[in-house]
N, C-alpha and C. Protein backbone atom coordinates (compact mmCIF):
# COMPACT_ATOMS: atom_id res chain seq x y z
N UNK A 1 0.83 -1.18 0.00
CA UNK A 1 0.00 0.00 0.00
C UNK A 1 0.88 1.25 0.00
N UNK A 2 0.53 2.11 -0.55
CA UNK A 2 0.89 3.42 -0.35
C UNK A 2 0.84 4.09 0.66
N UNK A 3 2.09 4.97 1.02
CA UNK A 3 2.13 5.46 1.95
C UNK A 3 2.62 6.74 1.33
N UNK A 4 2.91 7.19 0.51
CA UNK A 4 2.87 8.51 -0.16
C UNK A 4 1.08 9.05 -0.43
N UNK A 5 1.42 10.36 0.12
CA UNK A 5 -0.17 10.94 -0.11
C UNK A 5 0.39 12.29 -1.43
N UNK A 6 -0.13 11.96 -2.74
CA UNK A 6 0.07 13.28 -3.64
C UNK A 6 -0.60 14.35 -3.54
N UNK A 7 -0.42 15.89 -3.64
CA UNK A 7 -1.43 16.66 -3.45
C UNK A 7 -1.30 17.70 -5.05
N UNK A 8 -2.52 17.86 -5.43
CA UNK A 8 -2.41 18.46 -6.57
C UNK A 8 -1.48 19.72 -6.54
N UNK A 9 -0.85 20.27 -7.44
CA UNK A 9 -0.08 22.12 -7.43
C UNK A 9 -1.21 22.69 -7.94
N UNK A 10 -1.60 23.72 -7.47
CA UNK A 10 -1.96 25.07 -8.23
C UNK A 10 -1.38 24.65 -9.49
N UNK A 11 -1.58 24.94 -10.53
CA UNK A 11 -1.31 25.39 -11.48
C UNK A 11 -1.79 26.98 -12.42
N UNK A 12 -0.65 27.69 -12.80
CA UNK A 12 -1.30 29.48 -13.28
C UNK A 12 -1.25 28.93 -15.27
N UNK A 13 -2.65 29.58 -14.98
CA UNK A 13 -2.68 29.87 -16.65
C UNK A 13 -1.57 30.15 -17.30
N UNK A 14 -1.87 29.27 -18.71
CA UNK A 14 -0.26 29.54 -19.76
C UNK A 14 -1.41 30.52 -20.82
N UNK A 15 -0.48 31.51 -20.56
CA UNK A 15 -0.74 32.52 -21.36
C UNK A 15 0.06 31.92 -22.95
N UNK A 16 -0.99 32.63 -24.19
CA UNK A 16 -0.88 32.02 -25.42
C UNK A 16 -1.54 30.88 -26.10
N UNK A 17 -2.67 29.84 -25.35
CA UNK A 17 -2.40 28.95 -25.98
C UNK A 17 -4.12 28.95 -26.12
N UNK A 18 -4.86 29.88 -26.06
CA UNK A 18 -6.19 30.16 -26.38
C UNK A 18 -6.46 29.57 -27.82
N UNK A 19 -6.91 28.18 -28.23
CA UNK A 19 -7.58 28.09 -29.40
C UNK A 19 -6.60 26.82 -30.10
N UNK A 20 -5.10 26.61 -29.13
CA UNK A 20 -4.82 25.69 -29.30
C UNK A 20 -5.31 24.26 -29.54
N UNK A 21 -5.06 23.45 -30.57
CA UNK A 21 -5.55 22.19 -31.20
C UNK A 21 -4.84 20.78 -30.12
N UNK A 22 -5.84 20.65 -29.23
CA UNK A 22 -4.52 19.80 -27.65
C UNK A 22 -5.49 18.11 -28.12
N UNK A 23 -4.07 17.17 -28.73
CA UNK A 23 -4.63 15.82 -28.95
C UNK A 23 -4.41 14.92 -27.71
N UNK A 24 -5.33 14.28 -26.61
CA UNK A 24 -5.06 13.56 -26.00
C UNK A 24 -4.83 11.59 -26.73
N UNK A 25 -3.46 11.39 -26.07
CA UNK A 25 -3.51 9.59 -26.66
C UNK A 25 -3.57 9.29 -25.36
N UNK A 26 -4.66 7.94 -25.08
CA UNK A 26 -5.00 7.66 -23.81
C UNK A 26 -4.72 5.91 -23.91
N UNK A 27 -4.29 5.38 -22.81
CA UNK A 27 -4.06 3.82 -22.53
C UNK A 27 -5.07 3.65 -21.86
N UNK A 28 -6.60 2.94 -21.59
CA UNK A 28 -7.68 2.73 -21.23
C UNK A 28 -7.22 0.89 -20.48
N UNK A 29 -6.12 0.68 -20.19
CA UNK A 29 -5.50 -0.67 -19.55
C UNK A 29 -6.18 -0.23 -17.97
N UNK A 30 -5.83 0.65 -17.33
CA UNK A 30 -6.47 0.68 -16.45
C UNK A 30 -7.49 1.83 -16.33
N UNK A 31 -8.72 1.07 -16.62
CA UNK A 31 -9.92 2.24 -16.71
C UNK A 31 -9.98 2.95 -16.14
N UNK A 32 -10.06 3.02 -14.16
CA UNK A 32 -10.51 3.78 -13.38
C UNK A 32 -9.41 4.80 -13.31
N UNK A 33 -7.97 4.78 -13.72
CA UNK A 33 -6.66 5.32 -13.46
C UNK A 33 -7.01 6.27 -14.80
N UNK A 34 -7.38 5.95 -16.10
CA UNK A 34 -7.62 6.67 -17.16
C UNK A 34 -8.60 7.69 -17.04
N UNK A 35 -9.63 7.24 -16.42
CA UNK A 35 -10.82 8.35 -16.23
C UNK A 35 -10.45 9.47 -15.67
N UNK A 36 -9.75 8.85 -14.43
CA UNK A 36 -9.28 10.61 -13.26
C UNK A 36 -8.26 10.91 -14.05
N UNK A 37 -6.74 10.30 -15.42
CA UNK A 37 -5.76 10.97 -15.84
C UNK A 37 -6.73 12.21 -16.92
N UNK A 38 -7.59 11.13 -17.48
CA UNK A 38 -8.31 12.29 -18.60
C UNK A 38 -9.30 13.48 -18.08
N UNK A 39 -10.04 13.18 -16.79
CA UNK A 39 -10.58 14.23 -16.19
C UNK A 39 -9.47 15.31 -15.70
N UNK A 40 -8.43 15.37 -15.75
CA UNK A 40 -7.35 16.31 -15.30
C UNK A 40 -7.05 16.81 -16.15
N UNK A 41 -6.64 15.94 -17.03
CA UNK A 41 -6.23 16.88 -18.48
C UNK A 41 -7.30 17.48 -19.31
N UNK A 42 -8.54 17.21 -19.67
CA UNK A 42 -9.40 18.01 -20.44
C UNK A 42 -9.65 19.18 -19.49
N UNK A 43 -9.93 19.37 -18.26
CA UNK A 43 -10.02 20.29 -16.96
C UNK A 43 -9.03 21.27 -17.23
N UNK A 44 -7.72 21.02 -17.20
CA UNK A 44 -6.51 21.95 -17.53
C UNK A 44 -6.64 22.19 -18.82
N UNK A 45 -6.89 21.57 -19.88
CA UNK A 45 -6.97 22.10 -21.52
C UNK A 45 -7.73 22.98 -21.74
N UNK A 46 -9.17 22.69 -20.71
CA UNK A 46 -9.94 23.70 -21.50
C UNK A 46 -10.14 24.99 -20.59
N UNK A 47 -9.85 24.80 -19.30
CA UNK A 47 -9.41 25.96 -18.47
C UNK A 47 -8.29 26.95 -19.17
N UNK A 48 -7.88 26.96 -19.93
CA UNK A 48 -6.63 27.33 -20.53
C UNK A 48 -7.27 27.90 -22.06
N UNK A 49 -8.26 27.48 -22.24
CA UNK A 49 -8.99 28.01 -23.55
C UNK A 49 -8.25 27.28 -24.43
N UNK A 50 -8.00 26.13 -25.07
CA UNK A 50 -7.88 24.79 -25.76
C UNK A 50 -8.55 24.14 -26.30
N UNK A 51 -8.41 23.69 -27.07
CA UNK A 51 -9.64 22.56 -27.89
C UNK A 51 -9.14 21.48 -27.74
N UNK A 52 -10.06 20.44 -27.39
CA UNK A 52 -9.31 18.95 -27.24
C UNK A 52 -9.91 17.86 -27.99
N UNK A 53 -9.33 17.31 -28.53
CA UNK A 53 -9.63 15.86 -29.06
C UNK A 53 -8.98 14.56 -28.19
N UNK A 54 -9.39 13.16 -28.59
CA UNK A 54 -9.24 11.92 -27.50
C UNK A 54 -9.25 10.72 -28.56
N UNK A 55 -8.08 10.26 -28.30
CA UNK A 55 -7.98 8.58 -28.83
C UNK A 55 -7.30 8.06 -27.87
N UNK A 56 -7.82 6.48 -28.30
CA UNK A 56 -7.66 5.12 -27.14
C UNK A 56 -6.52 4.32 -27.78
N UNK A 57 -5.95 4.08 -27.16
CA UNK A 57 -4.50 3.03 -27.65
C UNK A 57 -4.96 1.98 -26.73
N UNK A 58 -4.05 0.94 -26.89
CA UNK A 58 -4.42 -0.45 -26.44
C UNK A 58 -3.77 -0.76 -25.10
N UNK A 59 -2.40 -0.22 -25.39
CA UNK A 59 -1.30 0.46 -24.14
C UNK A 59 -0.26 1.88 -24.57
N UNK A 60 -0.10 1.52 -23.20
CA UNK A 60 1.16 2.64 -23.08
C UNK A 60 2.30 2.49 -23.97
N UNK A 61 2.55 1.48 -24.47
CA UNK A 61 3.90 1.20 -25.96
C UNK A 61 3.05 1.99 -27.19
N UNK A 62 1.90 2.04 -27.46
CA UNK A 62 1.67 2.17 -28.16
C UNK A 62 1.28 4.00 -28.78
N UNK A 63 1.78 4.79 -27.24
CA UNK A 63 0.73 6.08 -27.31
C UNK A 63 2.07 6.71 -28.45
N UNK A 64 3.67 6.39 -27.85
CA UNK A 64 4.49 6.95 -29.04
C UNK A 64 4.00 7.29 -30.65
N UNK A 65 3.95 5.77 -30.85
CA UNK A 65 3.38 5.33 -32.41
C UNK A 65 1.83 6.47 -33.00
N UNK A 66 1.37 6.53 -31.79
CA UNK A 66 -0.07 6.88 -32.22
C UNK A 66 0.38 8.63 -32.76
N UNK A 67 0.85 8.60 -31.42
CA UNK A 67 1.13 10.54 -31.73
C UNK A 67 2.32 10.68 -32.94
N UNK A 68 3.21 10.19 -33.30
CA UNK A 68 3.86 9.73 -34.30
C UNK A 68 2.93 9.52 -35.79
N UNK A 69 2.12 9.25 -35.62
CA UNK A 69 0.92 9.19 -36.63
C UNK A 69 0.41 10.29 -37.28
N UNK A 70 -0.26 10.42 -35.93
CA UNK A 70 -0.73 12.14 -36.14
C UNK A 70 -0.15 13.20 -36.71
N UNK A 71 1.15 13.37 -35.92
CA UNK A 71 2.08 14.24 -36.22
C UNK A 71 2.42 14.00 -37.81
N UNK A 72 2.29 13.01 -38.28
CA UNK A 72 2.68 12.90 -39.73
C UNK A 72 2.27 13.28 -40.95
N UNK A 73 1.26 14.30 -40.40
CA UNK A 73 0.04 14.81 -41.52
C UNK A 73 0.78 15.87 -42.10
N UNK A 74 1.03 16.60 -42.75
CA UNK A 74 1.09 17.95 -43.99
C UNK A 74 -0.04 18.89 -43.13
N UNK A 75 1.18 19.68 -42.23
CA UNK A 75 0.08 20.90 -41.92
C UNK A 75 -0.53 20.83 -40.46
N UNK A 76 0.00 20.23 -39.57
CA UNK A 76 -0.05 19.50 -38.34
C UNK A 76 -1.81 20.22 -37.87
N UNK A 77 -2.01 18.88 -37.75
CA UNK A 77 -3.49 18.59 -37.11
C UNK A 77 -3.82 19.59 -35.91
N UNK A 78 -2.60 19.34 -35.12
CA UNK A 78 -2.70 19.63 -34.02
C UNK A 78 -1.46 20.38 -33.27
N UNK A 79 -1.64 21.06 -31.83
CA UNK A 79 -0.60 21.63 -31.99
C UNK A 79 0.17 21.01 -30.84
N UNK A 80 -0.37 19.98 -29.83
CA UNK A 80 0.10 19.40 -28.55
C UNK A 80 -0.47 18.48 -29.13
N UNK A 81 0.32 17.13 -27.99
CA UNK A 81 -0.15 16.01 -27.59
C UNK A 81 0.42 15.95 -25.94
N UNK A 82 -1.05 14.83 -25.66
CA UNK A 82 -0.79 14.78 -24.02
C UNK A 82 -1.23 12.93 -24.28
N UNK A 83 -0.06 12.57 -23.91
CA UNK A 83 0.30 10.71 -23.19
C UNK A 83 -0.05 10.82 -21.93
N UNK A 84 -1.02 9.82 -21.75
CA UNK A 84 -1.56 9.05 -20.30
C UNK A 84 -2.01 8.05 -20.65
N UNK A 85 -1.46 7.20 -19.57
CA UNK A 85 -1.71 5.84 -19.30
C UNK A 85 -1.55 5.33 -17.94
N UNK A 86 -1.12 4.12 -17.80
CA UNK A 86 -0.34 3.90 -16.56
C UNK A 86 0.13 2.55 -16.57
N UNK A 87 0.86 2.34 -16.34
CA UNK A 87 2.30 1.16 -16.10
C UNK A 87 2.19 0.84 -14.71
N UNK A 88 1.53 -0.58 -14.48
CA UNK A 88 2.35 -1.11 -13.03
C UNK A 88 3.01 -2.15 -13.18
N UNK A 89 4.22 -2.00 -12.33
CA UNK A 89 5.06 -3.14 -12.07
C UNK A 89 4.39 -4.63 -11.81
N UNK A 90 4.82 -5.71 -12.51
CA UNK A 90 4.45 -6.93 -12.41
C UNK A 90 5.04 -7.76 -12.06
N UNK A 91 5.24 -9.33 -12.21
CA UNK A 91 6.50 -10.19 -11.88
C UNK A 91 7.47 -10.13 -12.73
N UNK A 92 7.65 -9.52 -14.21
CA UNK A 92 8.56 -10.13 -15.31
C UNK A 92 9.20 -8.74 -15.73
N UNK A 93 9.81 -8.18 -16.17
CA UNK A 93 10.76 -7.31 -16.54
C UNK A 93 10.29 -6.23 -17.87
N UNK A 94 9.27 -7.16 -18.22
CA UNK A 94 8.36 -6.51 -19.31
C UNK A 94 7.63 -4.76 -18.80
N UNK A 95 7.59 -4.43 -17.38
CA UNK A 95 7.69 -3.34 -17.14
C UNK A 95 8.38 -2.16 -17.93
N UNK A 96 9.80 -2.35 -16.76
CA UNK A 96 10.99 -2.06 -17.68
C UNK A 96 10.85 -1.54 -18.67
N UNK A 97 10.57 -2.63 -19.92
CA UNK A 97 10.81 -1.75 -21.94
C UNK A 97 10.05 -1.44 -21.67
N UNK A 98 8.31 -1.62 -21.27
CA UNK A 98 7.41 -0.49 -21.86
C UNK A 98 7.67 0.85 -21.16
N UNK A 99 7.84 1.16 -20.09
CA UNK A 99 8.10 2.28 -18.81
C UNK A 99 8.93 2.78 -19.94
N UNK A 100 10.57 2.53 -20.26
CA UNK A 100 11.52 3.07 -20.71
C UNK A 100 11.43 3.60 -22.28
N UNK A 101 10.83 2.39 -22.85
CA UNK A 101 10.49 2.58 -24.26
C UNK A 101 9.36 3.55 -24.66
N UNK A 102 8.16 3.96 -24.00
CA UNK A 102 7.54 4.90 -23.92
C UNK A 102 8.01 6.04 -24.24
N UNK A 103 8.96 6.20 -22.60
CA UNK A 103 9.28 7.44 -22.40
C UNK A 103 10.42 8.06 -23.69
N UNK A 104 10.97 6.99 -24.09
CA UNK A 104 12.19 7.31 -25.03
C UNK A 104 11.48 7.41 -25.85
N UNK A 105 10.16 6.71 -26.54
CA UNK A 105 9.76 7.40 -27.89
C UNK A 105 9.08 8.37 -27.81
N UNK A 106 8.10 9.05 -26.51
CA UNK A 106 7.73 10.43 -26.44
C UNK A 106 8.94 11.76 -26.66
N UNK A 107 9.97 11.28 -25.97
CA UNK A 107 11.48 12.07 -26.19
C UNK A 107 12.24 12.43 -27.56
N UNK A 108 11.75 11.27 -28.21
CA UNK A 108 12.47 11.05 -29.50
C UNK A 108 11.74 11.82 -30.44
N UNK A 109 10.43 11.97 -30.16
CA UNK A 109 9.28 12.73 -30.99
C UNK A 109 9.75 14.12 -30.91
N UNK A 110 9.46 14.92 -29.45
CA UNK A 110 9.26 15.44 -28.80
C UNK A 110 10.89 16.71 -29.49
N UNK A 111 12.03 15.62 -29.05
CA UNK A 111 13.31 16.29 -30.00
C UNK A 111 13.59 16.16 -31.10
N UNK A 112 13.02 15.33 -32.01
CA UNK A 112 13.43 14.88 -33.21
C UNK A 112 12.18 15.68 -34.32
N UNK A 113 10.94 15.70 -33.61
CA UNK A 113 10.00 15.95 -34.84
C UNK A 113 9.44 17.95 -34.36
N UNK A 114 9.91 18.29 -33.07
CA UNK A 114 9.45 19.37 -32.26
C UNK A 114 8.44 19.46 -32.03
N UNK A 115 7.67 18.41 -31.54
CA UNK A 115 6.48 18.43 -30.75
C UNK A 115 6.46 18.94 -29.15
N UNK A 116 5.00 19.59 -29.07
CA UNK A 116 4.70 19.51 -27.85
C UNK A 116 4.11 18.80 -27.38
N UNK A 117 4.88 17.54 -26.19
CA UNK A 117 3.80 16.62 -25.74
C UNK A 117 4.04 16.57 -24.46
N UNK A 118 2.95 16.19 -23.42
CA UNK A 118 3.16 16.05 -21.83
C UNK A 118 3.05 15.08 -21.74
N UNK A 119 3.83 14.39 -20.80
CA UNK A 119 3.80 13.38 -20.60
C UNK A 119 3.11 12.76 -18.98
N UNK A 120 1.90 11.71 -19.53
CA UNK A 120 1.05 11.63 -18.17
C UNK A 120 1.28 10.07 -17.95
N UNK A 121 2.11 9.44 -18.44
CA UNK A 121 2.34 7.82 -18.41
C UNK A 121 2.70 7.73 -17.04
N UNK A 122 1.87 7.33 -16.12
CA UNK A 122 2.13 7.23 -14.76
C UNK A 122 2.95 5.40 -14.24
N UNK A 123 3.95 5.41 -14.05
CA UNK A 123 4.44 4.46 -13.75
C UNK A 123 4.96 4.07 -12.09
N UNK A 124 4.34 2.63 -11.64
CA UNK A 124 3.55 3.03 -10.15
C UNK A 124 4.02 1.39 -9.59
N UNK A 125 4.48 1.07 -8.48
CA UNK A 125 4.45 -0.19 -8.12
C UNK A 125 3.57 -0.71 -7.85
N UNK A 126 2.14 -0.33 -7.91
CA UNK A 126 0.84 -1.07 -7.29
C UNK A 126 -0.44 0.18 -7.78
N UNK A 127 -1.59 -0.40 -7.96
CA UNK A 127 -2.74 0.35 -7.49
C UNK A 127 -2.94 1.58 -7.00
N UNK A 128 -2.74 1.21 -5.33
CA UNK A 128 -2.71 2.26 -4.84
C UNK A 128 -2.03 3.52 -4.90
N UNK A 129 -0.58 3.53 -5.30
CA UNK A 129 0.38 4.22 -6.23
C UNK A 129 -0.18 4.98 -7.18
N UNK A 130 -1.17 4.58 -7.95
CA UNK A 130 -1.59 4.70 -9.47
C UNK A 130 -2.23 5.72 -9.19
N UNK A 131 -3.29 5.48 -8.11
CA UNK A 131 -4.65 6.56 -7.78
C UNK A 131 -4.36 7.48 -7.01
N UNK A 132 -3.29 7.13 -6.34
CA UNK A 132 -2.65 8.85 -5.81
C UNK A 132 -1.75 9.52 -6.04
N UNK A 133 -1.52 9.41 -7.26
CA UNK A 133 -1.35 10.10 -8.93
C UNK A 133 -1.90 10.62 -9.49
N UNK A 134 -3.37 9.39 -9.94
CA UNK A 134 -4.05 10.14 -10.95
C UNK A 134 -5.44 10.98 -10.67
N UNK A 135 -5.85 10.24 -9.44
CA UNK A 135 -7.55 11.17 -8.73
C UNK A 135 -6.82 12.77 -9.17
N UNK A 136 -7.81 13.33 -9.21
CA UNK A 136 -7.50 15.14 -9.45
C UNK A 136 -7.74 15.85 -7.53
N UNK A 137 -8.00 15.18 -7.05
CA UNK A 137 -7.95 15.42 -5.61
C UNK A 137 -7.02 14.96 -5.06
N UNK A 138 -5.80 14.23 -5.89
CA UNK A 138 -5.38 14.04 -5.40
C UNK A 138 -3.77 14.71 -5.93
N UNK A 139 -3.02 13.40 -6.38
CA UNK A 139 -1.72 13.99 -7.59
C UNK A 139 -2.48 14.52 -8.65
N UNK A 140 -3.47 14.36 -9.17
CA UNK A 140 -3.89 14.79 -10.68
C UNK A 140 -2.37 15.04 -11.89
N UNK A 141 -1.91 14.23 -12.19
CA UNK A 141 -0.65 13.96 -12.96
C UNK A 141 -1.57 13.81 -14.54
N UNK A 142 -2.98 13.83 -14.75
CA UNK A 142 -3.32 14.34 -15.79
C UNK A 142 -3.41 15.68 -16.04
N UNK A 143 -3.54 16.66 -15.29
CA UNK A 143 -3.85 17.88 -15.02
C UNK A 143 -2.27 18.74 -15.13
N UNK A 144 -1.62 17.66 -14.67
CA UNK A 144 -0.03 18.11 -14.92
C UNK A 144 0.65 18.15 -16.23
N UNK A 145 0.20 17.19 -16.99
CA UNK A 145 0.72 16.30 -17.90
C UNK A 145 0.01 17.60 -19.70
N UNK A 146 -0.91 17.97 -19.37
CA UNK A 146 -1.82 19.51 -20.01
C UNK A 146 -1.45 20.22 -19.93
N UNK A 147 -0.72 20.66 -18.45
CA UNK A 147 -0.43 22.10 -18.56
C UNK A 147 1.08 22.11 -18.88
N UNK A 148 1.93 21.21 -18.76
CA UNK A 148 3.41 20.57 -19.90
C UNK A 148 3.32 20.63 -21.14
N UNK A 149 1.93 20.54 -21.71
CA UNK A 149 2.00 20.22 -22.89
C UNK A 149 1.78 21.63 -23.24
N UNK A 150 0.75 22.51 -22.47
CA UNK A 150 0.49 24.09 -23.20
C UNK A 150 1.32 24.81 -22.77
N UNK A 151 2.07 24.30 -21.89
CA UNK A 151 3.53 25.54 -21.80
C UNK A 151 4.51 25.66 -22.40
N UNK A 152 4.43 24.39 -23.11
CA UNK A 152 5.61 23.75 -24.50
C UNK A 152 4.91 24.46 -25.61
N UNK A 153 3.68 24.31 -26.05
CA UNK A 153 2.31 24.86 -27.26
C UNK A 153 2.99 26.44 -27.02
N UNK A 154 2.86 26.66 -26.03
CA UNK A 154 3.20 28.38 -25.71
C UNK A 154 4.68 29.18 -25.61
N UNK A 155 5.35 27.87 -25.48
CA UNK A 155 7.00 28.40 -25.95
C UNK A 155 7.10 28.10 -27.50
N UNK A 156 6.52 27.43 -27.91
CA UNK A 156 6.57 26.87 -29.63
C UNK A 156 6.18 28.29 -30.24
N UNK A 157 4.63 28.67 -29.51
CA UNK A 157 4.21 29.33 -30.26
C UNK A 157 5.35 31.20 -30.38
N UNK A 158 5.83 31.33 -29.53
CA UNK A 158 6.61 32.48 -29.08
C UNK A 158 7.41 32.67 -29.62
N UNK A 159 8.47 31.41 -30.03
CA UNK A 159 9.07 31.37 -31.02
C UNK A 159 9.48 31.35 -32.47
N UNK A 160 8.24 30.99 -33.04
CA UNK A 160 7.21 31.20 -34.22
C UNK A 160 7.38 32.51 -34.74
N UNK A 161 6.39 33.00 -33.55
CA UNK A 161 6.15 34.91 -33.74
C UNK A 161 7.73 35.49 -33.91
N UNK A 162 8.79 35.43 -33.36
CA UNK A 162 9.92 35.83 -32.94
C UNK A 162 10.92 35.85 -34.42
């Protein structure tokens, strides 16, 4: 059981990102952990004056590939992406690559293609771990994982203008 208690931050409006195109890729592996990551992040997107869209991946290996997809259009769809899922540790090592491999292909995007993406892939030794992370009463690490992504949307965009 957990013995860490998370408490949400304040978070202050990112100035700039009014009307921004914010794509959530979601891992629906653990439902109840997905509901409170995506109630945090549409909460922060659209508090922020954002538009949001939502797709389901199968897992967390897979949210790289997805936003990798997207991103591949002529004229970008969109102007963020926000990854959530969640990863718990099991008996076999298969943790590990997905946890690492995730994170390295959100990175690889992220520096290689100049995306803005937040990253909400919550990786947790148990359950209880998971949900006091992702409740919005609690860590809300979806809510975190939005406003990463529009503060990146809002340095992109600054630089643009510049």
């Amino acid at each position: 059981m957990s013995t860490r208690t998370e408490n949400p931050t304040a978070r202050p409006a990112v100035d700039g990102v009014k009307g921004a195109r914010i794509l959530i890729v979601e891992s629906r592996y653990y439902a109840d952990i997905a509901d409170a990551l995506i109630q945090g992040a549409e909460q922060e997107i659209t508090k922020n004056g954002a538009k949001v869209e939502r797709i389901v991946v199968p897992g967390a290996f897979e949210i790289p590939g997805a936003i990798a997809l997207a991103a591949d259009k002529k004229g970008r769809r969109y102007d963020g992406y926000v990854a959530l899922g969640c990863v718990i540790r099991g008996e076999t090592t298969h943790y590990d690559y997905v946890c690492g491999e995730s994170a390295r292909g959100l990175m690889d995007l992220a520096v290689q293609k100049k995306l803005a993406i937040g990253y909400g892939i919550v990786t947790v030794e148990n359950i209880e771990q998971a949900r006091a992370r992702a409740f919005t009463d609690r860590g809300d690490k979806g809510g975190d994982a939005a406003h990463a992504c529009l503060a990146m949307v809002a340095l992109g965009r600054r630089w643009k203008k510049s």
